[in-house]
N, C-alpha and C. Protein backbone atom coordinates (compact mmCIF):
# COMPACT_ATOMS: atom_id res chain seq x y z
N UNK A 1 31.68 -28.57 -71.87
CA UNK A 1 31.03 -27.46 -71.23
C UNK A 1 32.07 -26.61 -70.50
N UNK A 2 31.67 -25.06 -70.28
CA UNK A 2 32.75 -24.46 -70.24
C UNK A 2 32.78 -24.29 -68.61
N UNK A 3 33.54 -23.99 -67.74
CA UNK A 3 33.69 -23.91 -66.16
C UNK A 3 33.84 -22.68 -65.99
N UNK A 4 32.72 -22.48 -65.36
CA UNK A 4 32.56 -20.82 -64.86
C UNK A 4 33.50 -20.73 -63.83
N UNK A 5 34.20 -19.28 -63.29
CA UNK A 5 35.22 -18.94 -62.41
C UNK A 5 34.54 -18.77 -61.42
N UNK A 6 34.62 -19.44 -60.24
CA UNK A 6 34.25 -19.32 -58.94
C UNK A 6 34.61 -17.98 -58.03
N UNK A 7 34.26 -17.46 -56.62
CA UNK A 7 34.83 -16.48 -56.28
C UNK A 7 35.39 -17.52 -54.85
N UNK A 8 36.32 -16.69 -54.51
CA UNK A 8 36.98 -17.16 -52.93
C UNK A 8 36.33 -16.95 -51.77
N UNK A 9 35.95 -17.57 -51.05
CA UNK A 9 35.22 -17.16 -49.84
C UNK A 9 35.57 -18.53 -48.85
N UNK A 10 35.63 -17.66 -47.56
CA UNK A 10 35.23 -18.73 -46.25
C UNK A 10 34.31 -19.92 -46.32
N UNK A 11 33.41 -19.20 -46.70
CA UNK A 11 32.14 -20.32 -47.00
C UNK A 11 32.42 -21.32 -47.76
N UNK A 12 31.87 -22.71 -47.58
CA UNK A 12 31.67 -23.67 -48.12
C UNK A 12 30.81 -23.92 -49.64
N UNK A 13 29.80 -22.84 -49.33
CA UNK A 13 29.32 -22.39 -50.84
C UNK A 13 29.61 -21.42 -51.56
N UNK A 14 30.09 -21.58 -52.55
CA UNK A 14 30.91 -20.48 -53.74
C UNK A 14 29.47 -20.01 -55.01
N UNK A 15 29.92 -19.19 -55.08
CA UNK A 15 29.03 -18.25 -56.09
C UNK A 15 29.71 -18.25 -57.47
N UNK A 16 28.94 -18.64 -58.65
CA UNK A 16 29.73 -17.95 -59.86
C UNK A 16 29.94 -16.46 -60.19
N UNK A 17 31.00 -15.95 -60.71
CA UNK A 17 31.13 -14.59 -60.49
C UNK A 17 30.04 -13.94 -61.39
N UNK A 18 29.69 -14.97 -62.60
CA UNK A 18 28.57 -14.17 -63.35
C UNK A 18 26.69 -14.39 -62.78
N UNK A 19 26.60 -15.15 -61.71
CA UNK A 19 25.58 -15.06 -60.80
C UNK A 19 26.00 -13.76 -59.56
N UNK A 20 27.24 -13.19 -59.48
CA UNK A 20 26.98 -12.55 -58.33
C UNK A 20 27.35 -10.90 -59.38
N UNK A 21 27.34 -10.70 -60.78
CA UNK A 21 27.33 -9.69 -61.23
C UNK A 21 25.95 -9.51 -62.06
N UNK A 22 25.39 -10.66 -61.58
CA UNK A 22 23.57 -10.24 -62.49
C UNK A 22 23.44 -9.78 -61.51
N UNK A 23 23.46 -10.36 -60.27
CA UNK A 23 22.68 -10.09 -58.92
C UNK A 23 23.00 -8.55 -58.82
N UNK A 24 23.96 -8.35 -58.90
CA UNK A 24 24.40 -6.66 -58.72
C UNK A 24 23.38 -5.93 -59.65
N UNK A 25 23.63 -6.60 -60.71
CA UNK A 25 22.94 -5.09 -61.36
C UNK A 25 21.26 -5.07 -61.54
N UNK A 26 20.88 -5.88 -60.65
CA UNK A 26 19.27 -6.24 -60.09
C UNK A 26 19.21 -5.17 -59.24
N UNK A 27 18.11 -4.33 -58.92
CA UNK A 27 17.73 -3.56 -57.43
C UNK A 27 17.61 -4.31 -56.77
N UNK A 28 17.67 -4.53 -55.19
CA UNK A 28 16.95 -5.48 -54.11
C UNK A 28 15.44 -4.77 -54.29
N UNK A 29 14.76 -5.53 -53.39
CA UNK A 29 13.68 -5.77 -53.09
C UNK A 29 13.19 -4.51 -52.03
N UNK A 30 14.24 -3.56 -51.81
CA UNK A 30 14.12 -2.65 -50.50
C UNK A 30 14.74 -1.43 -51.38
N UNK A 31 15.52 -1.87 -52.23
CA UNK A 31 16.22 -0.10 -52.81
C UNK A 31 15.01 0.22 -54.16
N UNK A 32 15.18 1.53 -53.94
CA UNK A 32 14.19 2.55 -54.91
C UNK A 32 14.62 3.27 -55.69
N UNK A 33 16.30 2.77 -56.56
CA UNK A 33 16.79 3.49 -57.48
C UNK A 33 17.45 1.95 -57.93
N UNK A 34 17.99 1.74 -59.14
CA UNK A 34 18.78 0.42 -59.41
C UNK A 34 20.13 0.86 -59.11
N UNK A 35 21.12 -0.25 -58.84
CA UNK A 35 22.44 0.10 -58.87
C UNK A 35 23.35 0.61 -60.05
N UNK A 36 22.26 0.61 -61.26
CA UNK A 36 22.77 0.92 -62.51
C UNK A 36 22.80 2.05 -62.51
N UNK A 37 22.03 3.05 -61.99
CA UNK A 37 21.56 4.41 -61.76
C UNK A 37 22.46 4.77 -61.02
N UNK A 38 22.69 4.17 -59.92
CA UNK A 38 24.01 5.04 -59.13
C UNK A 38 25.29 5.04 -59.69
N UNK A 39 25.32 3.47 -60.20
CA UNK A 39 26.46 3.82 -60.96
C UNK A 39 26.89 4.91 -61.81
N UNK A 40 25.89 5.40 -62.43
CA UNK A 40 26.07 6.28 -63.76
C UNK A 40 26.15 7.37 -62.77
N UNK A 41 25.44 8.21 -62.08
CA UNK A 41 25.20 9.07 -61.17
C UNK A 41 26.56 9.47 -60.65
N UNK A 42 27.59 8.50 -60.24
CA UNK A 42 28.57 8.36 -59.29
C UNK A 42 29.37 8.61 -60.77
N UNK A 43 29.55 7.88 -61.76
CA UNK A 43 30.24 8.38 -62.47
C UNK A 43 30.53 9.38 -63.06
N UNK A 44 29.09 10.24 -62.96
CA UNK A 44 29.30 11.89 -64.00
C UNK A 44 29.70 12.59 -62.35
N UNK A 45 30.01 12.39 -61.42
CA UNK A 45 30.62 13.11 -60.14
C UNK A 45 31.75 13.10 -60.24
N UNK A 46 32.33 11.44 -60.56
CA UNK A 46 34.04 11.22 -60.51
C UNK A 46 34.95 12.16 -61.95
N UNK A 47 33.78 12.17 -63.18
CA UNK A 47 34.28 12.56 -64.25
C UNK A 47 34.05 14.31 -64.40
N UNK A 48 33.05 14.81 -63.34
CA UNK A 48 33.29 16.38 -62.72
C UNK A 48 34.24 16.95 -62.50
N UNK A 49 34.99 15.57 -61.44
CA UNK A 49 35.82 15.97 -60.66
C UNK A 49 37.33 16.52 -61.31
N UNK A 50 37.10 15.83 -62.49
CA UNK A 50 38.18 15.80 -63.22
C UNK A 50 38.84 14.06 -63.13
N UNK A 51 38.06 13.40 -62.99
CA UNK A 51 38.63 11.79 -62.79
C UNK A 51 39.70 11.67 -62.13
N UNK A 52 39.66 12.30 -60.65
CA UNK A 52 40.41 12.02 -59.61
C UNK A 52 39.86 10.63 -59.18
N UNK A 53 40.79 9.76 -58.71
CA UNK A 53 40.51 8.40 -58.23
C UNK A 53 40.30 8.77 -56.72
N UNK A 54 39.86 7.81 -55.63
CA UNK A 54 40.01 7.91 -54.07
C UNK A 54 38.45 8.19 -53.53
N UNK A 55 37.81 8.34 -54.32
CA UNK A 55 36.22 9.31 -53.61
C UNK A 55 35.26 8.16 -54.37
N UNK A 56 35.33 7.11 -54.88
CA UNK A 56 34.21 6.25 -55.64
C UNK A 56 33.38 5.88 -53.80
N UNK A 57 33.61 5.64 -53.05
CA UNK A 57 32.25 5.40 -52.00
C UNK A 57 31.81 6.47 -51.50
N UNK A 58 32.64 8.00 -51.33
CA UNK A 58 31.60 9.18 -51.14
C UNK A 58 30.74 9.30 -52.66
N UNK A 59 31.28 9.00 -53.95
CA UNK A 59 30.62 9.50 -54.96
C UNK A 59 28.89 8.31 -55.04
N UNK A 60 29.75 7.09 -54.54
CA UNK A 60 28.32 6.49 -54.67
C UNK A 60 27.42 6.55 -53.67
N UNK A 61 27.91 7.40 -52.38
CA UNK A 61 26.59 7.54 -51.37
C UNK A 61 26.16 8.54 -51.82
N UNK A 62 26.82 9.78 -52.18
CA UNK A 62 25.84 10.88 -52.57
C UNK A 62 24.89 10.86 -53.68
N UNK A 63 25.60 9.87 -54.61
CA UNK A 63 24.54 9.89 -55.48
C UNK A 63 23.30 9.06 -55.04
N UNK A 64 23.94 7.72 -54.39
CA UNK A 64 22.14 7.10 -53.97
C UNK A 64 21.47 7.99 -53.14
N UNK A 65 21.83 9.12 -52.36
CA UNK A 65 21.03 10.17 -52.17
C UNK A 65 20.32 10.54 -52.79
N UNK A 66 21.21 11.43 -53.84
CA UNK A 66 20.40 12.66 -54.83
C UNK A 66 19.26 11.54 -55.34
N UNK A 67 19.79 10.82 -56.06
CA UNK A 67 18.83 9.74 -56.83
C UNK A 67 17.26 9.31 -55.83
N UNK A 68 18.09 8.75 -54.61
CA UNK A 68 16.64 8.34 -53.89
C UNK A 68 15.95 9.96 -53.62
N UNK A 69 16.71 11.27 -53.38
CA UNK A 69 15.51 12.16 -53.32
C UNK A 69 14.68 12.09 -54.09
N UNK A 70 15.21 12.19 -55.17
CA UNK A 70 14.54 12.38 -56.83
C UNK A 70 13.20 12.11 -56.66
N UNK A 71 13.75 10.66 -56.49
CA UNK A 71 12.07 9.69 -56.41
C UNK A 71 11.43 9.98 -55.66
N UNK A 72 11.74 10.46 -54.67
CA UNK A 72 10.90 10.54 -53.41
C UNK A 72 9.85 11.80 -53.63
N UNK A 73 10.57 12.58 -54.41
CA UNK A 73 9.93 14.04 -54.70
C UNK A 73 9.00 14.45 -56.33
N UNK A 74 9.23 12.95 -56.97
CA UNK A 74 7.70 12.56 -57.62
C UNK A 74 6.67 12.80 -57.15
């Protein structure tokens, strides 16, 4: 059987990295757009930009903006 790659942490309990990259691309239980959506969102901003690197956490707040307006304005 094959041994999944653990991640590093303080904690005493370790996560497999492919349990903590499903978990990502799950919505929580409280967000109203998926993280798949921002992702893409954030990406046609960075690739606007001309694929300047340095702005991926302004590109992904504005987009979970625009995105959560969206919905909101259903």
């Amino acid at each position: 059987m094959a041994q999944v790659p653990m991640t590093r942490s303080s904690s005493k309990r370790q996560q497999p990295i492919a349990a903590m990259l499903d978990a990502a691309a799950r919505p929580t239980q409280t967000s109203i757009v998926s993280n798949e959506s921002i992702a893409k969102r954030a990406y046609e901003k960075f690739a606007a930009r001309g694929m300047v690197h340095g702005m991926d956490q302004e590109d992904w707040a504005l987009a979970n903006e625009e995105l959560v307006a969206e919905h909101r304005a259903r």
